[in-house]
PDB file of N, CA and C in Angstrom:
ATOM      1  N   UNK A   1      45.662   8.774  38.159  1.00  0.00           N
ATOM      2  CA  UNK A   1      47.047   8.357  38.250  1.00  0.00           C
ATOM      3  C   UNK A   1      47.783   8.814  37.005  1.00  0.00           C
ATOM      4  N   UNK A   2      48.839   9.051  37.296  1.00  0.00           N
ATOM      5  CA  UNK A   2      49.705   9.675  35.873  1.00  0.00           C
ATOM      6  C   UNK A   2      50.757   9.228  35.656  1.00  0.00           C
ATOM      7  N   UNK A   3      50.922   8.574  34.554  1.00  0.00           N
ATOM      8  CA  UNK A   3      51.767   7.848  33.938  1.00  0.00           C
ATOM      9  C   UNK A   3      52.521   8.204  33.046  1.00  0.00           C
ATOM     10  N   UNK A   4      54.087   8.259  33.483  1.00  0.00           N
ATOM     11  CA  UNK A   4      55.619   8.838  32.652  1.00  0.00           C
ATOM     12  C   UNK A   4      55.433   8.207  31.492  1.00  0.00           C
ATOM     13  N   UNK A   5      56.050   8.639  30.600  1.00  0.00           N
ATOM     14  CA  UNK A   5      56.807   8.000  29.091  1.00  0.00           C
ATOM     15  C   UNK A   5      58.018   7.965  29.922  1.00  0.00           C
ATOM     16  N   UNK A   6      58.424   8.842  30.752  1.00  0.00           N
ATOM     17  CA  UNK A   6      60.006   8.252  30.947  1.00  0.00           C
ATOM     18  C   UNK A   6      60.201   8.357  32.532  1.00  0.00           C
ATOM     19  N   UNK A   7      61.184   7.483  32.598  1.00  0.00           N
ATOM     20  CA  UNK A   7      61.479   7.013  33.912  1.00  0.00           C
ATOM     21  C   UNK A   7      63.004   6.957  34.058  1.00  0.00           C
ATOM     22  N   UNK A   8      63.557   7.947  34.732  1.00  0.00           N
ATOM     23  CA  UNK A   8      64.839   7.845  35.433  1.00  0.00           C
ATOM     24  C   UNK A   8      65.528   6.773  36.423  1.00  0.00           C
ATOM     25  N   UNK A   9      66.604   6.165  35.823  1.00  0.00           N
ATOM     26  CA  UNK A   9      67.513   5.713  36.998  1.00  0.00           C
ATOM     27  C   UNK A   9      68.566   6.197  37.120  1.00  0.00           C
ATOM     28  N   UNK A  10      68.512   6.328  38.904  1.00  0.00           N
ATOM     29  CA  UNK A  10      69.680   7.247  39.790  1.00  0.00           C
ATOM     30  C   UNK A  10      70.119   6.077  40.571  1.00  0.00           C
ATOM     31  N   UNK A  11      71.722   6.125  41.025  1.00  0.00           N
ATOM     32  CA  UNK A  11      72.624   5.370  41.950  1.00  0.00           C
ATOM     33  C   UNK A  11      73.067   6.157  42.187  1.00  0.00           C
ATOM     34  N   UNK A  12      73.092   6.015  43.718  1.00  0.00           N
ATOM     35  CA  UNK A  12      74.213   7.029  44.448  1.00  0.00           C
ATOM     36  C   UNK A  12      75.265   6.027  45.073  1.00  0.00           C
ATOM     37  N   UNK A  13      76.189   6.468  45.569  1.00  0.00           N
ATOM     38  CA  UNK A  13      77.598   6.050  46.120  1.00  0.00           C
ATOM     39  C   UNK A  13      78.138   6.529  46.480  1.00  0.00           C
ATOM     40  N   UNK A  14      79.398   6.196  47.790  1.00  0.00           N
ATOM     41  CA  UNK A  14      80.463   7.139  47.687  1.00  0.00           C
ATOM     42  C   UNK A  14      81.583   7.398  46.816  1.00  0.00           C
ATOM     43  N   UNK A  15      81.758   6.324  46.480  1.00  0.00           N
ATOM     44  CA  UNK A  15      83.051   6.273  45.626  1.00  0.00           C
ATOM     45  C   UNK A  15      82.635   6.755  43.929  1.00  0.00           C
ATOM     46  N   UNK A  16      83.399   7.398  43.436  1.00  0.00           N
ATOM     47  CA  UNK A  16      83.267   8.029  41.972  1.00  0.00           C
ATOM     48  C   UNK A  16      83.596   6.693  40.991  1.00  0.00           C
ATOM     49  N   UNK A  17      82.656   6.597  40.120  1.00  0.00           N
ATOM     50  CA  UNK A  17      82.664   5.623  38.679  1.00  0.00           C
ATOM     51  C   UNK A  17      83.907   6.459  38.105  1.00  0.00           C
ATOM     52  N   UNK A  18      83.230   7.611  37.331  1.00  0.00           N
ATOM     53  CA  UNK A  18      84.394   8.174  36.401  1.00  0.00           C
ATOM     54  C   UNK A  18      84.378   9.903  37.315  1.00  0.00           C
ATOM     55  N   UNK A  19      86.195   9.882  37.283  1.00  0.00           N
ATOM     56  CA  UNK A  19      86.362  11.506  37.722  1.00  0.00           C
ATOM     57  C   UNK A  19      87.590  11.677  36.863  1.00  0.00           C
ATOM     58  N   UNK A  20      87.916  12.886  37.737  1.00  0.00           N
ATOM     59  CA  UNK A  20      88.777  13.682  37.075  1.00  0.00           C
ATOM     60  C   UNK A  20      90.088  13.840  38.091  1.00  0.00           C
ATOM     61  N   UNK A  21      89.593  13.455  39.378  1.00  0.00           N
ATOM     62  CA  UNK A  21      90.373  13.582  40.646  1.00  0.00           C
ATOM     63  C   UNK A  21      89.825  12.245  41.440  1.00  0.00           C
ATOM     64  N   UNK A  22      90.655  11.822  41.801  1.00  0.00           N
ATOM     65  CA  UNK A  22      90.923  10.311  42.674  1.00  0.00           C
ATOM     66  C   UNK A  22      92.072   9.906  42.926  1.00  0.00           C
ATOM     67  N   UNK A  23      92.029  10.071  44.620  1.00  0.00           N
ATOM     68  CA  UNK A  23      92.870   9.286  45.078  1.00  0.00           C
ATOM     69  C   UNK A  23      93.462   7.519  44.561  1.00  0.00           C
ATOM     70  N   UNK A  24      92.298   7.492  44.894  1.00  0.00           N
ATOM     71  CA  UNK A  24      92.338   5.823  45.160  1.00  0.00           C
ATOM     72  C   UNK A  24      92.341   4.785  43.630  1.00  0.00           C
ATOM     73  N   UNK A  25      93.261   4.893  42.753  1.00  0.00           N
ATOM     74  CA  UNK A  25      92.817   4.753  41.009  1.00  0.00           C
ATOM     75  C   UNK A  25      91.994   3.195  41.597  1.00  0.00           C
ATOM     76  N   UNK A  26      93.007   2.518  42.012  1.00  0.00           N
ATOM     77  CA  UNK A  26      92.565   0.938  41.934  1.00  0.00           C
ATOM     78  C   UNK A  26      90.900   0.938  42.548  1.00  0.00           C
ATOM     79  N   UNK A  27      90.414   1.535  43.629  1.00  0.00           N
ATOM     80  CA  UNK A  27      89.060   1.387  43.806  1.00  0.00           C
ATOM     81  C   UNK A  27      88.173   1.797  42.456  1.00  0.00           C
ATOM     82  N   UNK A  28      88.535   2.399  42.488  1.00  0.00           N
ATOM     83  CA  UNK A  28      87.971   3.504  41.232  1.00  0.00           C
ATOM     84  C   UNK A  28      87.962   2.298  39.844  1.00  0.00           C
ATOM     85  N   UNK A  29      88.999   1.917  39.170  1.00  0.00           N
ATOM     86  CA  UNK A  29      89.279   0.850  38.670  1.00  0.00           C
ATOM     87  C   UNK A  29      88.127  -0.476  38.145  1.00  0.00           C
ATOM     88  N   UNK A  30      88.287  -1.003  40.175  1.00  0.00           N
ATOM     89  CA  UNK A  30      87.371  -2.041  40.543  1.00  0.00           C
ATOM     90  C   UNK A  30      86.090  -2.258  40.401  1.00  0.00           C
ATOM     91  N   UNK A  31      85.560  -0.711  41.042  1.00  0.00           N
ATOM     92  CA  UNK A  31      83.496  -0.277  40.336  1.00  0.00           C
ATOM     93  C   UNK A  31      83.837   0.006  38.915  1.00  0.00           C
ATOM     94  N   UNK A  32      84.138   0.414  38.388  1.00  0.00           N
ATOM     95  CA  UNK A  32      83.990   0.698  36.766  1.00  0.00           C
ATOM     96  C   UNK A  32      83.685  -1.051  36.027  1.00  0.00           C
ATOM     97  N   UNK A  33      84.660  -1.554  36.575  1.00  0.00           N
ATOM     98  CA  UNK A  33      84.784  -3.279  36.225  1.00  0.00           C
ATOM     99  C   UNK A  33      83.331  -3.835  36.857  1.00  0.00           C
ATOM    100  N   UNK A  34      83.474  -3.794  37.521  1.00  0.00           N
ATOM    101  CA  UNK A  34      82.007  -4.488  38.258  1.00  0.00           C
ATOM    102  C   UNK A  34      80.381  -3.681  38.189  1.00  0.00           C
ATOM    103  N   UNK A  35      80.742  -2.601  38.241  1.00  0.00           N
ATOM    104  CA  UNK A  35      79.445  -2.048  38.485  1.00  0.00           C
ATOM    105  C   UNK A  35      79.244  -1.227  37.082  1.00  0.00           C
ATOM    106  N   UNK A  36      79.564  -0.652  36.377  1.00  0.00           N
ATOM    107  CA  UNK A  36      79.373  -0.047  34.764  1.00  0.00           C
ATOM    108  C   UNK A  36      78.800  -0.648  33.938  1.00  0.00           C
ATOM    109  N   UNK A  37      79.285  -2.113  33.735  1.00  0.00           N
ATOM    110  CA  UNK A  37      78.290  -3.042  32.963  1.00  0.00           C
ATOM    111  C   UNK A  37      76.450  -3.400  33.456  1.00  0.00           C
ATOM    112  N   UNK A  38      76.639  -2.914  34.903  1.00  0.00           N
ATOM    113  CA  UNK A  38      75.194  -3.407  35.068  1.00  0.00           C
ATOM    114  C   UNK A  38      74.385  -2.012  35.321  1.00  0.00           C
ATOM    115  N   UNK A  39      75.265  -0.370  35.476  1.00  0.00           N
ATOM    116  CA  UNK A  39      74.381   0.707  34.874  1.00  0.00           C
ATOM    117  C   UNK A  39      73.942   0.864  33.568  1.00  0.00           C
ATOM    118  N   UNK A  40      74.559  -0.043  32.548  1.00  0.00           N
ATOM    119  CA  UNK A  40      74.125  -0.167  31.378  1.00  0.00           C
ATOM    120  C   UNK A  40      73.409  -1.135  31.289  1.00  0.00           C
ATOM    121  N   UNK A  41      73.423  -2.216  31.850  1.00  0.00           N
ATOM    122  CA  UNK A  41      72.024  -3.355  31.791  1.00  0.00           C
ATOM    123  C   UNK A  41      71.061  -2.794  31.965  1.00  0.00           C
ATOM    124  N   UNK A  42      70.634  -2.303  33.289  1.00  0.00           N
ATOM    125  CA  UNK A  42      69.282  -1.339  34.213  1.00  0.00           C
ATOM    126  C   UNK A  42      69.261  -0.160  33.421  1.00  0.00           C
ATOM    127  N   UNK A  43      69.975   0.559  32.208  1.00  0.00           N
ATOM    128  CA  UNK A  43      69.778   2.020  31.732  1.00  0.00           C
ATOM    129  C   UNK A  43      69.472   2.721  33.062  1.00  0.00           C
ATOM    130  N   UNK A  44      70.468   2.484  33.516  1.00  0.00           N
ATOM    131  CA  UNK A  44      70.758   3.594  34.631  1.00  0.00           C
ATOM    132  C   UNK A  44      71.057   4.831  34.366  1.00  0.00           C
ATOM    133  N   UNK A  45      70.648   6.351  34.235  1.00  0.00           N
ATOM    134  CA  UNK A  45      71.015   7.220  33.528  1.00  0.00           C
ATOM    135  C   UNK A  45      71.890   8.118  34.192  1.00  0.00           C
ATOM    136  N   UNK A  46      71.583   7.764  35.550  1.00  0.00           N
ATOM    137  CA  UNK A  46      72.546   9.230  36.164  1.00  0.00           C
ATOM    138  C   UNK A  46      73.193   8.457  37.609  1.00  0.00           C
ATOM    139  N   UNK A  47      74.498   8.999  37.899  1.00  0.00           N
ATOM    140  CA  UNK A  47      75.325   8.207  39.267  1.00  0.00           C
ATOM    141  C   UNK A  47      75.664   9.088  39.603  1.00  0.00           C
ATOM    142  N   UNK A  48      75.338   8.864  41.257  1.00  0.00           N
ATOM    143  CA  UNK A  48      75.800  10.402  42.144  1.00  0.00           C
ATOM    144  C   UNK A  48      76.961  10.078  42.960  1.00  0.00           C
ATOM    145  N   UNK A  49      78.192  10.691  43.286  1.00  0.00           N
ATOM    146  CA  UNK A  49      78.762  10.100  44.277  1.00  0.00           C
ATOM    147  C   UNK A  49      79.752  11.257  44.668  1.00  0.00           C
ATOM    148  N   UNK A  50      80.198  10.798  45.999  1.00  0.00           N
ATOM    149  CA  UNK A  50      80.971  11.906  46.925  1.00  0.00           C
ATOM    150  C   UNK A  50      82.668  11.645  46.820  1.00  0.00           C
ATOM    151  N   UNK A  51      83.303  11.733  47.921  1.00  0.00           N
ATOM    152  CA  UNK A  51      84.519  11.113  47.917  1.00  0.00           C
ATOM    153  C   UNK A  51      85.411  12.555  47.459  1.00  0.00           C
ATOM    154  N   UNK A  52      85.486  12.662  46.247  1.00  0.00           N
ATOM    155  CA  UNK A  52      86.135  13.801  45.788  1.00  0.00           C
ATOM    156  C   UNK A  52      85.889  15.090  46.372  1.00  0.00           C
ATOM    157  N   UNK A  53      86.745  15.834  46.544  1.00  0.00           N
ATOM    158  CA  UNK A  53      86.929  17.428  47.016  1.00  0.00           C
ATOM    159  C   UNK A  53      86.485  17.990  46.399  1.00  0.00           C
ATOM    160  N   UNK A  54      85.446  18.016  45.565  1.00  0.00           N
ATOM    161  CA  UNK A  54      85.496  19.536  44.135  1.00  0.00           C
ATOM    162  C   UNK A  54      83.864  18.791  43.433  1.00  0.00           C
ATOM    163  N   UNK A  55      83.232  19.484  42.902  1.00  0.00           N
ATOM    164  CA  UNK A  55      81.986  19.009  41.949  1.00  0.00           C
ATOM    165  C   UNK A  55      82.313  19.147  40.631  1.00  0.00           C
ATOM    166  N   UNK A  56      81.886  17.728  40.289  1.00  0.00           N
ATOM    167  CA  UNK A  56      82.027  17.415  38.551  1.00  0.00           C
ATOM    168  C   UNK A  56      80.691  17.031  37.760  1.00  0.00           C
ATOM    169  N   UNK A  57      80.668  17.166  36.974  1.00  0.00           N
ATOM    170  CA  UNK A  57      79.857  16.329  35.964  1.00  0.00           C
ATOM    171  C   UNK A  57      80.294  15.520  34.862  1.00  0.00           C
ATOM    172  N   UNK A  58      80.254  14.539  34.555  1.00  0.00           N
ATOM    173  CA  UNK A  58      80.993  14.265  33.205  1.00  0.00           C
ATOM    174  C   UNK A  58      79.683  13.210  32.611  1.00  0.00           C
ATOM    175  N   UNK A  59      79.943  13.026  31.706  1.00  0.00           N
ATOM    176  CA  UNK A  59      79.022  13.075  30.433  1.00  0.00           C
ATOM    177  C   UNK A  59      79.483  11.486  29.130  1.00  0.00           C
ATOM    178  N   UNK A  60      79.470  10.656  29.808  1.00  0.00           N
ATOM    179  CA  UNK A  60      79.527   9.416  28.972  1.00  0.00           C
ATOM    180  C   UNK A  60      78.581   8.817  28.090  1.00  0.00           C
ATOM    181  N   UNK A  61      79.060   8.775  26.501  1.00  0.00           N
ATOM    182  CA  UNK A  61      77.929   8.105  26.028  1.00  0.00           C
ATOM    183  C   UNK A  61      78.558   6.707  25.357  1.00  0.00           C
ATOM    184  N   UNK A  62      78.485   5.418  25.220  1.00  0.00           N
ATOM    185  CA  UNK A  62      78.876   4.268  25.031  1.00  0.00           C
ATOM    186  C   UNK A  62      77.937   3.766  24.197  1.00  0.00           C
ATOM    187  N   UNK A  63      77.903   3.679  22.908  1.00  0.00           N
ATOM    188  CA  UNK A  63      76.391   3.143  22.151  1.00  0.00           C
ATOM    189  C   UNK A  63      75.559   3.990  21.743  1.00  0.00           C
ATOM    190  N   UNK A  64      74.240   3.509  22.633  1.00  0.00           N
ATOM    191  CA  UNK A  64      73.054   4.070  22.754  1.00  0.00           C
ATOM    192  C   UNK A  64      72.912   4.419  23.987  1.00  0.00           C
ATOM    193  N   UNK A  65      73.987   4.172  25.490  1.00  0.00           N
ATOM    194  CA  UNK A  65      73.612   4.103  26.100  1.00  0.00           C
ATOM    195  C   UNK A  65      74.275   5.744  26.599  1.00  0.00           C
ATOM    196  N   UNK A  66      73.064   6.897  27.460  1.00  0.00           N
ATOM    197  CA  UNK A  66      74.152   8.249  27.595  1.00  0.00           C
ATOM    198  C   UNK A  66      74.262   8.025  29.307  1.00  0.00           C
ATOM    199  N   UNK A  67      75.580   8.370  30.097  1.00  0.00           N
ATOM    200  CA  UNK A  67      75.666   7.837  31.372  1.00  0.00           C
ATOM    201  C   UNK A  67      76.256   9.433  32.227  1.00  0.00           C
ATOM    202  N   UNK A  68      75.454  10.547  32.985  1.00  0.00           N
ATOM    203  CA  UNK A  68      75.724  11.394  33.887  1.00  0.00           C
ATOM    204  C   UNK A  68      76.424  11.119  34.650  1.00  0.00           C
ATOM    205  N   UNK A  69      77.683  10.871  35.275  1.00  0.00           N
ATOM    206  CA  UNK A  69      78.235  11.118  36.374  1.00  0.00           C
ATOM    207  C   UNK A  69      78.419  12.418  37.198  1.00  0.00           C
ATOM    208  N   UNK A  70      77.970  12.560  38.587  1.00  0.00           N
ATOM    209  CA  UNK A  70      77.957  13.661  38.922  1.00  0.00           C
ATOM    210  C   UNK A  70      78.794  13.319  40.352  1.00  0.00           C
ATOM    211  N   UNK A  71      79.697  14.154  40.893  1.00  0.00           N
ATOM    212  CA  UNK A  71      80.438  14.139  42.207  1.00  0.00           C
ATOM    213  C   UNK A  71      80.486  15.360  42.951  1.00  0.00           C
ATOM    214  N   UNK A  72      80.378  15.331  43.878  1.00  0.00           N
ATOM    215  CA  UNK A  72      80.009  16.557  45.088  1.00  0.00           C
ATOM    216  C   UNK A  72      80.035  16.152  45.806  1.00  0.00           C
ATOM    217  N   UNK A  73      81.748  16.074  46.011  1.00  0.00           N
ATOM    218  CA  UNK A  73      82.298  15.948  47.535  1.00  0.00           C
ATOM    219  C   UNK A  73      82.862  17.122  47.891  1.00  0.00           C
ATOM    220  N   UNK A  74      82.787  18.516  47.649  1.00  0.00           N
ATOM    221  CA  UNK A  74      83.130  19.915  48.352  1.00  0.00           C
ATOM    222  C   UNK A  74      82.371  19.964  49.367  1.00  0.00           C
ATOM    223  N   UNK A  75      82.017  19.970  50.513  1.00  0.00           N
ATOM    224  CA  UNK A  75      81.653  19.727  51.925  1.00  0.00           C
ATOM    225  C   UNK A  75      82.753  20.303  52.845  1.00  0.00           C
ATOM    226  N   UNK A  76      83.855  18.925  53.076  1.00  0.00           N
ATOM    227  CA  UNK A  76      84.500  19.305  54.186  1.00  0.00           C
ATOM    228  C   UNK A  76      85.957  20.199  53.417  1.00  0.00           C
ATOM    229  N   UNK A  77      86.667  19.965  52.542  1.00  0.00           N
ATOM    230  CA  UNK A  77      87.856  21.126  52.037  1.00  0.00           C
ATOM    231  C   UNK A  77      87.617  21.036  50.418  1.00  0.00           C
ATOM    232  N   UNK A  78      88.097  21.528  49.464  1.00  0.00           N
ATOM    233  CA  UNK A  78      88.425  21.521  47.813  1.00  0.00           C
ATOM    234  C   UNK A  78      89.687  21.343  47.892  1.00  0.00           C
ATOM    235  N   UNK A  79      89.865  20.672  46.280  1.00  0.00           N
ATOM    236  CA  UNK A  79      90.962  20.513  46.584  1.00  0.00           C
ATOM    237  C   UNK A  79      90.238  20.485  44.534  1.00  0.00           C
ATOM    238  N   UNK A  80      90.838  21.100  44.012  1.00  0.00           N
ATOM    239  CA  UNK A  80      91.338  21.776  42.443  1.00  0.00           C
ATOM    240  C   UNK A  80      91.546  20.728  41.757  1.00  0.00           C
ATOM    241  N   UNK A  81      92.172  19.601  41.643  1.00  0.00           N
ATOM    242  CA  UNK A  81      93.050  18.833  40.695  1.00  0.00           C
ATOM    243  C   UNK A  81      92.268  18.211  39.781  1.00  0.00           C
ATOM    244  N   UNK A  82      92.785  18.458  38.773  1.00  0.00           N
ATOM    245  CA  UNK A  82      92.193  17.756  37.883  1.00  0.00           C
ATOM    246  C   UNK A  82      92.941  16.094  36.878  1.00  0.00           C
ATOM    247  N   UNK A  83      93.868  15.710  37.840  1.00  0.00           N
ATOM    248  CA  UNK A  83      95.601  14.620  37.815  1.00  0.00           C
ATOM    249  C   UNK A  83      94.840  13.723  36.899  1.00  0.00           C
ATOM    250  N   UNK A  84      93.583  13.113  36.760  1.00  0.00           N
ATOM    251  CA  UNK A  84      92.980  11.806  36.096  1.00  0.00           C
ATOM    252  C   UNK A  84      91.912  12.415  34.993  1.00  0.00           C
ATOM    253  N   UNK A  85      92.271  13.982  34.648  1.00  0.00           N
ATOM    254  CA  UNK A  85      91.565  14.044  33.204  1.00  0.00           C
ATOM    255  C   UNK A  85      91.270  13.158  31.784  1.00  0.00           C
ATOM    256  N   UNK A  86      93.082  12.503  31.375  1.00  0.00           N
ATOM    257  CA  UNK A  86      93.182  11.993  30.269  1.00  0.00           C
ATOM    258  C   UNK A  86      92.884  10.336  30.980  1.00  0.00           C
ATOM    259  N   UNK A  87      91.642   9.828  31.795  1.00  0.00           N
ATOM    260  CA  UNK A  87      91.423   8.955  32.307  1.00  0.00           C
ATOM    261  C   UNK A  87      90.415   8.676  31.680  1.00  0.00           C
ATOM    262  N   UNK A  88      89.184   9.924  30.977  1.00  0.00           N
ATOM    263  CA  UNK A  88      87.881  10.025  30.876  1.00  0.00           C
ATOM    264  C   UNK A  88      87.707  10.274  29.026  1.00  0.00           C
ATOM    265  N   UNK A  89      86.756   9.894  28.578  1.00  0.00           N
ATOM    266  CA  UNK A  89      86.726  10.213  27.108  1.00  0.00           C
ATOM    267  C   UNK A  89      87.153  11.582  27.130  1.00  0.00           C
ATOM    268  N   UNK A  90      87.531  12.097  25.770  1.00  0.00           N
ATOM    269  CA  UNK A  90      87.862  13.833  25.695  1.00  0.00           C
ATOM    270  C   UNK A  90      86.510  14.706  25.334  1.00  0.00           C
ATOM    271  N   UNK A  91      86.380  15.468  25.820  1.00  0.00           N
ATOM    272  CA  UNK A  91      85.261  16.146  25.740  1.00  0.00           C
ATOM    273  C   UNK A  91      83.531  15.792  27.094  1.00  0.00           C
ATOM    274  N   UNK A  92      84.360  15.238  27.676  1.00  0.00           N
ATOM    275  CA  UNK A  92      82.862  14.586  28.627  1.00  0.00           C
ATOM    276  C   UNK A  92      83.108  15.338  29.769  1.00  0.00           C
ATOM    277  N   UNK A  93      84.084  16.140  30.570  1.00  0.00           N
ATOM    278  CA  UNK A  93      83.763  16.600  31.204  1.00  0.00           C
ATOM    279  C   UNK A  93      83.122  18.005  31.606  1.00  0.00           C
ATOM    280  N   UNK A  94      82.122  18.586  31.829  1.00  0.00           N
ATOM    281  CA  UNK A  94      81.114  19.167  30.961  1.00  0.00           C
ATOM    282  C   UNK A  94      81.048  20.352  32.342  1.00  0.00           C
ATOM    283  N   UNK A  95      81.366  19.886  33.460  1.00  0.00           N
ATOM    284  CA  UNK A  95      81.640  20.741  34.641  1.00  0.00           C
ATOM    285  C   UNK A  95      82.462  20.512  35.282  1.00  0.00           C
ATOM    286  N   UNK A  96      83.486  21.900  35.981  1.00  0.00           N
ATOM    287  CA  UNK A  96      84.525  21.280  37.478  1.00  0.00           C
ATOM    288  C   UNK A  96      84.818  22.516  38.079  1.00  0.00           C
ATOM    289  N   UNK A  97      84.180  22.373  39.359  1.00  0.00           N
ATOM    290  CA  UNK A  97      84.700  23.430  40.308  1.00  0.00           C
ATOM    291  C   UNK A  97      85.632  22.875  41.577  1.00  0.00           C
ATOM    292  N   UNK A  98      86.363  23.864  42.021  1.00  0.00           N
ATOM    293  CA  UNK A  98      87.379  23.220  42.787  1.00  0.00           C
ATOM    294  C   UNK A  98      88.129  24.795  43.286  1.00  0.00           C
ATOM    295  N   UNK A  99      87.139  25.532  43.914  1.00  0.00           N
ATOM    296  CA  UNK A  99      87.852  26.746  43.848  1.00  0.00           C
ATOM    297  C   UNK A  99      88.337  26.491  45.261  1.00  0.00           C
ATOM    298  N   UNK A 100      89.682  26.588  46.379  1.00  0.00           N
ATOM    299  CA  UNK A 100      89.580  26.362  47.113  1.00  0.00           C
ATOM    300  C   UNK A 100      89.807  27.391  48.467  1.00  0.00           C
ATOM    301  N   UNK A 101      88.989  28.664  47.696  1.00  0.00           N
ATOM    302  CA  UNK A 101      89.253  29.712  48.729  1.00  0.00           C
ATOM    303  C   UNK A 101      87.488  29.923  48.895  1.00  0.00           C
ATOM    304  N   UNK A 102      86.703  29.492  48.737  1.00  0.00           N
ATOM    305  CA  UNK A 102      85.121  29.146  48.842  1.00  0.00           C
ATOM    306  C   UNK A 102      84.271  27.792  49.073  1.00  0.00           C
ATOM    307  N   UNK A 103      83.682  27.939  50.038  1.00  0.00           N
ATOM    308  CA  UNK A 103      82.973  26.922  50.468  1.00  0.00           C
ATOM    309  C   UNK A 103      81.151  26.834  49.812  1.00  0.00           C
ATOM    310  N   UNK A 104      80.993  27.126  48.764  1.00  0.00           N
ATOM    311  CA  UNK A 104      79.919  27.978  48.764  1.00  0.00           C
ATOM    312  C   UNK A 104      78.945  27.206  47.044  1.00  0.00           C
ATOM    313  N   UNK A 105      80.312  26.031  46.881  1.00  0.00           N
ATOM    314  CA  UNK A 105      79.013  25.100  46.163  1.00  0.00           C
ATOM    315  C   UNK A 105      78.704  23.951  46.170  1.00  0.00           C
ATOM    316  N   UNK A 106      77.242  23.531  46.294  1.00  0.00           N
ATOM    317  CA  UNK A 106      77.015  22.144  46.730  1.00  0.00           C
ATOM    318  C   UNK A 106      75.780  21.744  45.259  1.00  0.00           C
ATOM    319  N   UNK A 107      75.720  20.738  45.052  1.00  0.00           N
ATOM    320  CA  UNK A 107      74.504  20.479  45.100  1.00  0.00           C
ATOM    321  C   UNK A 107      73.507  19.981  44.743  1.00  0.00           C
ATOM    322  N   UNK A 108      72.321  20.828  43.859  1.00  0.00           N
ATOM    323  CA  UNK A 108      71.071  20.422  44.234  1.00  0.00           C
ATOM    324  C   UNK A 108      69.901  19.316  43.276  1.00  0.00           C
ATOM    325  N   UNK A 109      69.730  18.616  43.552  1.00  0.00           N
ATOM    326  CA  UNK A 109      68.744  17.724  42.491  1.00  0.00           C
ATOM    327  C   UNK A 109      66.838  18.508  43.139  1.00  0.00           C
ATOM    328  N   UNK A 110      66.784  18.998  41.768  1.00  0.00           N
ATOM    329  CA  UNK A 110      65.139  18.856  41.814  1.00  0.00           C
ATOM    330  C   UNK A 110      64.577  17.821  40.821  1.00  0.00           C
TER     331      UNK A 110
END
């Protein structure tokens, strides 16, 4: 049997913790309030979620604690915007595609 030194925690969702593009601020808002404090209880390290048109990564560190957000909702259209940048620390967003004449990135966790 083989035993990690380290052990990952992943949450997925639909709705985005932290983006760069969101409709919906107040949902968006609501999980940050409720659910952020307890990815930092569990050292949750990485949150996956859809919703958004375009793939992001952004890159939160609070403490000691470092927090991946990743979104990849390019599927059904893109859509570019980046309207809720100055929403997110400066410097955390670390990827953003949103090209919307290509359907051609998704993706992949190994």
């Amino acid at each position: 049997m083989c035993v990690c030194a380290f052990q990952s925690k992943l949450l997925t969702c639909v709705w985005p913790l932290s983006c760069v593009f969101h409709r919906n601020a107040w949902t968006t808002e609501c999980l940050v309030n409720k659910l952020r404090p307890l990815l930092k209880k569990y050292n949750v390290s990485a949150y996956f979620s859809g919703h958004d048109h375009n793939l992001q990564h952004i890159q939160v560190e609070e403490g000691d604690h470092k927090m991946d957000y990743f979104v990849t909702g390019s599927a059904n259209y893109i859509d570019p915007s980046q309207k809720n940048l100055n929403k997110i620390p400066p410097g955390s967003l670390l990827f953003h595609w949103g090209d919307p004449f290509s359907l051609e990135h998704f993706l992949t966790l190994t």
